[in-house]
PDB file of N, CA and C in Angstrom:
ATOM      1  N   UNK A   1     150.194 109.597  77.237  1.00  0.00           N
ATOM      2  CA  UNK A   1     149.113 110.379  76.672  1.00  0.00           C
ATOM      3  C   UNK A   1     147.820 110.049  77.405  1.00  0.00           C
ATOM      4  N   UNK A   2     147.421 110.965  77.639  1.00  0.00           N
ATOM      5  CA  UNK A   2     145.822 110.851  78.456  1.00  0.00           C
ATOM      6  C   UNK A   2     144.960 109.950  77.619  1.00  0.00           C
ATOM      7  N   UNK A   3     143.865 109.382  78.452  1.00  0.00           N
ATOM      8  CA  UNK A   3     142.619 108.943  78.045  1.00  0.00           C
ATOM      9  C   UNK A   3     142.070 109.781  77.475  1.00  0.00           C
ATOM     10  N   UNK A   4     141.127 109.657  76.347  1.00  0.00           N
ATOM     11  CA  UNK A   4     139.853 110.668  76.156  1.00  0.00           C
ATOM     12  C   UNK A   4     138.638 109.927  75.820  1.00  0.00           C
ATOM     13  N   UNK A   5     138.890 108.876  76.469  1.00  0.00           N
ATOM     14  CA  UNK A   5     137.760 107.858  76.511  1.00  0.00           C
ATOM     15  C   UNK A   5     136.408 108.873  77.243  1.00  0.00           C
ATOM     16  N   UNK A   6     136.676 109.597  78.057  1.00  0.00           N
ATOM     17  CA  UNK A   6     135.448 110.123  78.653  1.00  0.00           C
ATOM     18  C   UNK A   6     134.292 110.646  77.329  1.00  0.00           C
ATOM     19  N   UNK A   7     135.483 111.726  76.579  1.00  0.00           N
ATOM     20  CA  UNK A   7     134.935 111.989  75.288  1.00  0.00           C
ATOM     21  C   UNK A   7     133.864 111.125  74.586  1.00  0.00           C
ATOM     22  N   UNK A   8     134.316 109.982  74.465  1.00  0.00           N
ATOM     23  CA  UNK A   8     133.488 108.864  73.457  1.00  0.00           C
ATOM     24  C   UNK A   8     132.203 109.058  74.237  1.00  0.00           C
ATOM     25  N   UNK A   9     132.191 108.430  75.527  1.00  0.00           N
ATOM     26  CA  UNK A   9     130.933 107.940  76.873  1.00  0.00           C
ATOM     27  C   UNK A   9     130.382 109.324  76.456  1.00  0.00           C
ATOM     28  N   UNK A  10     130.266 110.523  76.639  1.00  0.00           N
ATOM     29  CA  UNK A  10     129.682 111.666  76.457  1.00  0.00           C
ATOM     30  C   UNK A  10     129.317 112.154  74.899  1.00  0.00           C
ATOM     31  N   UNK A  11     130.149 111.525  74.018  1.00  0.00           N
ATOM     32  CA  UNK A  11     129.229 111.829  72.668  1.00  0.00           C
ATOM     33  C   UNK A  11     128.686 110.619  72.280  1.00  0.00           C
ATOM     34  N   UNK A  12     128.379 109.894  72.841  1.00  0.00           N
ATOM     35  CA  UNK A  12     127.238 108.669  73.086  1.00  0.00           C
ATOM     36  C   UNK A  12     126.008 108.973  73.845  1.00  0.00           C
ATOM     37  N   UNK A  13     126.407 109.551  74.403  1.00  0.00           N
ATOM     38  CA  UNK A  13     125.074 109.945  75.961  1.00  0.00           C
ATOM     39  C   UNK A  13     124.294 110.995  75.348  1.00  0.00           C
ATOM     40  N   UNK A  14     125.429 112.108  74.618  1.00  0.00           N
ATOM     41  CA  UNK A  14     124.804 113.090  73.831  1.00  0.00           C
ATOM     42  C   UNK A  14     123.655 112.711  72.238  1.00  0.00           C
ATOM     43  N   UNK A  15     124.110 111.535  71.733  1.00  0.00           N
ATOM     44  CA  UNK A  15     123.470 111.066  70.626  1.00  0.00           C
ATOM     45  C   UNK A  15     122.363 110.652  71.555  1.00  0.00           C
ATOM     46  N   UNK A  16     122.268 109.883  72.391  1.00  0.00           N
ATOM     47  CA  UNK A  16     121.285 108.829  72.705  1.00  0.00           C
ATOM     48  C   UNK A  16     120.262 110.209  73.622  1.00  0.00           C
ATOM     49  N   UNK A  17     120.881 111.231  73.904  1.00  0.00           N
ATOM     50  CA  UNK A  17     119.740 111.992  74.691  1.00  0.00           C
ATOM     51  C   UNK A  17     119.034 112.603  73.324  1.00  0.00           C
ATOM     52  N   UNK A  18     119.440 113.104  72.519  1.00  0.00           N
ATOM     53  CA  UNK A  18     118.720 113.198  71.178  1.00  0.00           C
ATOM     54  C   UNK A  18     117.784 112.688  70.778  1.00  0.00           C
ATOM     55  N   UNK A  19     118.415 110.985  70.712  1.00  0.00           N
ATOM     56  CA  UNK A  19     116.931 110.086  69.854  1.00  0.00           C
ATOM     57  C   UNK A  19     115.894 109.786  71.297  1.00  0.00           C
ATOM     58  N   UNK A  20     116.067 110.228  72.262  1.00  0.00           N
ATOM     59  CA  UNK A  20     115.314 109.940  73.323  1.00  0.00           C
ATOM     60  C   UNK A  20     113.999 110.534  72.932  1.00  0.00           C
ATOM     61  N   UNK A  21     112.575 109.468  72.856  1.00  0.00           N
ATOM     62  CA  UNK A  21     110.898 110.196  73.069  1.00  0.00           C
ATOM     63  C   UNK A  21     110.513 109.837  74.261  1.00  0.00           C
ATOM     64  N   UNK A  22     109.482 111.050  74.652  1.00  0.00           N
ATOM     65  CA  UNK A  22     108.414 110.345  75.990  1.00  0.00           C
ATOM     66  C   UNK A  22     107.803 109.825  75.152  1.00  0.00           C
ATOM     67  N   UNK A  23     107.335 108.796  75.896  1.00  0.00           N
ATOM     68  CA  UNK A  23     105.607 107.794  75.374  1.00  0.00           C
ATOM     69  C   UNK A  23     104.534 108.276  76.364  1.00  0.00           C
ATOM     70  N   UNK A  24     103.694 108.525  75.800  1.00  0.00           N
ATOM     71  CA  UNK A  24     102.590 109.296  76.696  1.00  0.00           C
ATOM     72  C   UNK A  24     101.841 107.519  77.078  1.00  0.00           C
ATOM     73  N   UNK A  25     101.143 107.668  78.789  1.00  0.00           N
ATOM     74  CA  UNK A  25     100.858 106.521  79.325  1.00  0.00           C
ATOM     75  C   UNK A  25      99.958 106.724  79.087  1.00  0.00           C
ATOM     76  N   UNK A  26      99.320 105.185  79.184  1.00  0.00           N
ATOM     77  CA  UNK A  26      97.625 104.983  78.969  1.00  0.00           C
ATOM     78  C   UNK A  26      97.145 105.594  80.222  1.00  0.00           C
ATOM     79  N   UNK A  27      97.924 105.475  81.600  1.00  0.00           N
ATOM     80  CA  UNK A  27      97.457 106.158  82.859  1.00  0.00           C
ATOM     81  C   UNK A  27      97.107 107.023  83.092  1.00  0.00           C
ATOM     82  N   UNK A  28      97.203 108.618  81.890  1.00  0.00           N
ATOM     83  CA  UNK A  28      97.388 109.552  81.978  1.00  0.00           C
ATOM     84  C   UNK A  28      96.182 109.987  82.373  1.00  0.00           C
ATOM     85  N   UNK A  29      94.685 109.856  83.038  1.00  0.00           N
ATOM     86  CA  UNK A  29      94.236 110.670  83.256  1.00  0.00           C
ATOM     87  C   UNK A  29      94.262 110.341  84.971  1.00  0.00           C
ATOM     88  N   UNK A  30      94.492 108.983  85.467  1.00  0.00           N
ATOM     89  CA  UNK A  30      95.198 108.781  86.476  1.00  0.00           C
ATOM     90  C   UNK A  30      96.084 109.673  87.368  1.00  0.00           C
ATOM     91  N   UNK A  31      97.006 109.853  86.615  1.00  0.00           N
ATOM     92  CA  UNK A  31      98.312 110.759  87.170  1.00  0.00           C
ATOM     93  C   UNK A  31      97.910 111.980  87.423  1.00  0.00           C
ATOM     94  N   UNK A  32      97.024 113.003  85.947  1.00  0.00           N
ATOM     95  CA  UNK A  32      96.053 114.399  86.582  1.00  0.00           C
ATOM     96  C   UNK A  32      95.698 114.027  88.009  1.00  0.00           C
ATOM     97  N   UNK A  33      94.290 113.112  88.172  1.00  0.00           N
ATOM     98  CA  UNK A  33      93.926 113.102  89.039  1.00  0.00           C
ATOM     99  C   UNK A  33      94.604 112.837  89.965  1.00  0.00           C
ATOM    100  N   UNK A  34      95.657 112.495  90.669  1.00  0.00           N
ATOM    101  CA  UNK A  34      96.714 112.027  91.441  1.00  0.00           C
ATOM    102  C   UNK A  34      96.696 113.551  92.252  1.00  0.00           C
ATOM    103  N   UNK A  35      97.611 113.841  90.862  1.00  0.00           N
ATOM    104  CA  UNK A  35      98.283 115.417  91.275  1.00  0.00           C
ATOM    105  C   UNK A  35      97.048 116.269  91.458  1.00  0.00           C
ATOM    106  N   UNK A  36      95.894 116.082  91.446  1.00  0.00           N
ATOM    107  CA  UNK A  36      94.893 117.574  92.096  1.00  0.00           C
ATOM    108  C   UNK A  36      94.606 116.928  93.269  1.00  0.00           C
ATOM    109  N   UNK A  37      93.825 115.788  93.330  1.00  0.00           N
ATOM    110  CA  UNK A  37      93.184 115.293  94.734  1.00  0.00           C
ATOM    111  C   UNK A  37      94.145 113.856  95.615  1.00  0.00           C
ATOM    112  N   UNK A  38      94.827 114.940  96.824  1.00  0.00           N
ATOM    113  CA  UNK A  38      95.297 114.326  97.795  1.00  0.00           C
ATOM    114  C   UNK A  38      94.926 112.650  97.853  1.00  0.00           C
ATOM    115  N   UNK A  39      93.636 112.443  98.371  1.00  0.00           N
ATOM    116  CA  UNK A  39      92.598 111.477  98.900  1.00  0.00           C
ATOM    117  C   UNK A  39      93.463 110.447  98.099  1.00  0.00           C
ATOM    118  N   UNK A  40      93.259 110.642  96.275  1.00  0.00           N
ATOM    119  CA  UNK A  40      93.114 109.480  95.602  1.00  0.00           C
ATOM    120  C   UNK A  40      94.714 109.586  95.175  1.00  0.00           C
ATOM    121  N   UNK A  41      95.598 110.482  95.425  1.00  0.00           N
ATOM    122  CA  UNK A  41      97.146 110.044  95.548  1.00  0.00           C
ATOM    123  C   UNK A  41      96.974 109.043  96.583  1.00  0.00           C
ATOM    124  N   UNK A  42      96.747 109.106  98.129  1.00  0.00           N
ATOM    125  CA  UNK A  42      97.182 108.270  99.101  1.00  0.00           C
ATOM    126  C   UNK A  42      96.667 106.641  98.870  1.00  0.00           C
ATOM    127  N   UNK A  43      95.484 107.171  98.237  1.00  0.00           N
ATOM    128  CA  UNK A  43      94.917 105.621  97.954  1.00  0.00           C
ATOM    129  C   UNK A  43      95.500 105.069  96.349  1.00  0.00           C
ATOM    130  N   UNK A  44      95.738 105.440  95.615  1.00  0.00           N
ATOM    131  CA  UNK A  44      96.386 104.832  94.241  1.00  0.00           C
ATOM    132  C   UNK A  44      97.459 104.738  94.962  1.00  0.00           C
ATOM    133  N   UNK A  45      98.414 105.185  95.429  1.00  0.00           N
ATOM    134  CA  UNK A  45      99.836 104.785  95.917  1.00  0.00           C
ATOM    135  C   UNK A  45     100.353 103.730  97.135  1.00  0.00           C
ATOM    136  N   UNK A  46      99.069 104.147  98.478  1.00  0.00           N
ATOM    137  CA  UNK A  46      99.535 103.245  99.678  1.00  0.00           C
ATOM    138  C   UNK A  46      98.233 102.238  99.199  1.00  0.00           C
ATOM    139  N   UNK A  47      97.335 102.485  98.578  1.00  0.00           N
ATOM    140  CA  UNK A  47      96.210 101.550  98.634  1.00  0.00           C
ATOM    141  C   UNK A  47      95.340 101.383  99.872  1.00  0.00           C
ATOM    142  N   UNK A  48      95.303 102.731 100.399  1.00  0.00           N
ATOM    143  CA  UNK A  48      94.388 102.769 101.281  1.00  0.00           C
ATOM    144  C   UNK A  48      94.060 104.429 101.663  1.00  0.00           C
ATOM    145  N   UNK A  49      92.858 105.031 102.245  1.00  0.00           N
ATOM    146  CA  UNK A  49      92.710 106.739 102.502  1.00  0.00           C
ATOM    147  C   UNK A  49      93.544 107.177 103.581  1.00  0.00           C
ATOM    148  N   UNK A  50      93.839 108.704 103.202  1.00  0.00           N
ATOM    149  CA  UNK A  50      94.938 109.519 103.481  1.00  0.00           C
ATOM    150  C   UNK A  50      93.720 109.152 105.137  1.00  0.00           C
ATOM    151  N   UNK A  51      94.702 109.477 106.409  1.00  0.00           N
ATOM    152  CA  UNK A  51      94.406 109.700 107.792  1.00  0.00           C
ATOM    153  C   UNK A  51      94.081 111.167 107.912  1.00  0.00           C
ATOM    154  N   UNK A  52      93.624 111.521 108.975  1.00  0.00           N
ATOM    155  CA  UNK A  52      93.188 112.575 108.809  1.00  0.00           C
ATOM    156  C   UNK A  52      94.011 113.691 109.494  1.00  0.00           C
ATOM    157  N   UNK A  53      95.402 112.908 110.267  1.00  0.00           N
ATOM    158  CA  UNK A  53      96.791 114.235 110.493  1.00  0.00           C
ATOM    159  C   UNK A  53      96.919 113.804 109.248  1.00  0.00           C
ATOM    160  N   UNK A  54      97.367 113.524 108.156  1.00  0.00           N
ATOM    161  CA  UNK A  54      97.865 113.673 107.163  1.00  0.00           C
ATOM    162  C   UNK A  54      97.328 114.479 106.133  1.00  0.00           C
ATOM    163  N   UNK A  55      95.592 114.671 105.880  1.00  0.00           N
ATOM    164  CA  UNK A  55      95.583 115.565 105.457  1.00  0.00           C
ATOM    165  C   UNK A  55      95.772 116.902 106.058  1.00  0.00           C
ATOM    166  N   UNK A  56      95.682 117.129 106.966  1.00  0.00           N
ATOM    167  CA  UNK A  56      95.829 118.106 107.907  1.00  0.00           C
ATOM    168  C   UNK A  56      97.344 118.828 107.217  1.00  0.00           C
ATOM    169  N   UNK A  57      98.179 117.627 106.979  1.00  0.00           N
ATOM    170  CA  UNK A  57      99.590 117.917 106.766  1.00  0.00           C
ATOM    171  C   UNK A  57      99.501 118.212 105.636  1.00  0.00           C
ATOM    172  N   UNK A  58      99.098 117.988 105.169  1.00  0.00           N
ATOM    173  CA  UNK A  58      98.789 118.695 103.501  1.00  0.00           C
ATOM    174  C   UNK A  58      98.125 119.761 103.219  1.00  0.00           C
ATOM    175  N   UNK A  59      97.249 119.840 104.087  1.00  0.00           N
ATOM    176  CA  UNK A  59      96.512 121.547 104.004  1.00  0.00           C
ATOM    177  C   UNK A  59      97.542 122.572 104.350  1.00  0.00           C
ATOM    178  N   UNK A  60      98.263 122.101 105.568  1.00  0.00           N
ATOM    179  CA  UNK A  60      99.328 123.380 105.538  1.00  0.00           C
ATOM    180  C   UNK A  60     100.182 123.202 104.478  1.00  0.00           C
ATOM    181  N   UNK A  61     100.982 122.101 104.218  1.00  0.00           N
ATOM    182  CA  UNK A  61     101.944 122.264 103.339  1.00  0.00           C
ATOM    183  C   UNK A  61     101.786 123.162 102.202  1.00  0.00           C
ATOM    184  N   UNK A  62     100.016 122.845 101.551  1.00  0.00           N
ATOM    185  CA  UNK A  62      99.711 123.691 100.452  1.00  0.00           C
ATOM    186  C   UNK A  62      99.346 125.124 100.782  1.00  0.00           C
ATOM    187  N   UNK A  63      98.780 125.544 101.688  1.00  0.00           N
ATOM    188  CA  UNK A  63      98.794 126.732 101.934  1.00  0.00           C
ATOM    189  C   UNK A  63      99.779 127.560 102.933  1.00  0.00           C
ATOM    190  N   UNK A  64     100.441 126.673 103.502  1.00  0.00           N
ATOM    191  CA  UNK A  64     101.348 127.359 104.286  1.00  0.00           C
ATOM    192  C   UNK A  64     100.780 128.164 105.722  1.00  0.00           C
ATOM    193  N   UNK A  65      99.976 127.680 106.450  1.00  0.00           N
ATOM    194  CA  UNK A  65      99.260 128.181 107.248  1.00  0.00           C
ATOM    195  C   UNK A  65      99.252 127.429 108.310  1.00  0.00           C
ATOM    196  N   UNK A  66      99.754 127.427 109.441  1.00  0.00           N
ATOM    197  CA  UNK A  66      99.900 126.739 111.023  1.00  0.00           C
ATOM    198  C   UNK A  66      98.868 125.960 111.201  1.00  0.00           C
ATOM    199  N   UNK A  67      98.639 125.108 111.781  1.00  0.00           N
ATOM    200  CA  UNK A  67      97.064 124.045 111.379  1.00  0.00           C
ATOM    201  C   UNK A  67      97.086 123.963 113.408  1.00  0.00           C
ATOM    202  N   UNK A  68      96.504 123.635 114.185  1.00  0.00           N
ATOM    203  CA  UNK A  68      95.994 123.289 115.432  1.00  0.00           C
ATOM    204  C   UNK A  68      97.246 122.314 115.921  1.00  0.00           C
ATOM    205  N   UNK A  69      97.440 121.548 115.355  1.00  0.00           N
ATOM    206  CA  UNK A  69      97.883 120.003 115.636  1.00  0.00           C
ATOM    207  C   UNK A  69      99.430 120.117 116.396  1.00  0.00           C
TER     208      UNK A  69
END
């Protein structure tokens, strides 16, 4: 007779995705600012300012427009 152990693992995973909450971070106005201005992603993350091919690389990426370089 087969396993149906998988069964159990999956109506476990299924309960536990249920009681799952986000916790909203104290960081949160951090992370906004992250996600609008490039500059202060490169520096909150590498800890130092974006170079300036890199923003370059980001101007096209966001607009999609061939840059010089």
């Amino acid at each position: 007779m087969p396993s149906h152990l998988h069964l159990a693992y999956r109506r476990n995973a299924q309960a536990a995705a249920k009681k799952h909450k986000v916790r909203k971070s104290d960081k949160e106005e951090l992370f906004e600012k992250a996600r609008e201005d490039f500059g202060f992603f490169c520096e909150y993350v590498a800890d130092k300012p974006p170079a300036t091919h890199h923003k370059d690389w980001h101007r096209q990426l966001v607009t999609n427009e061939n840059s010089s370089c």
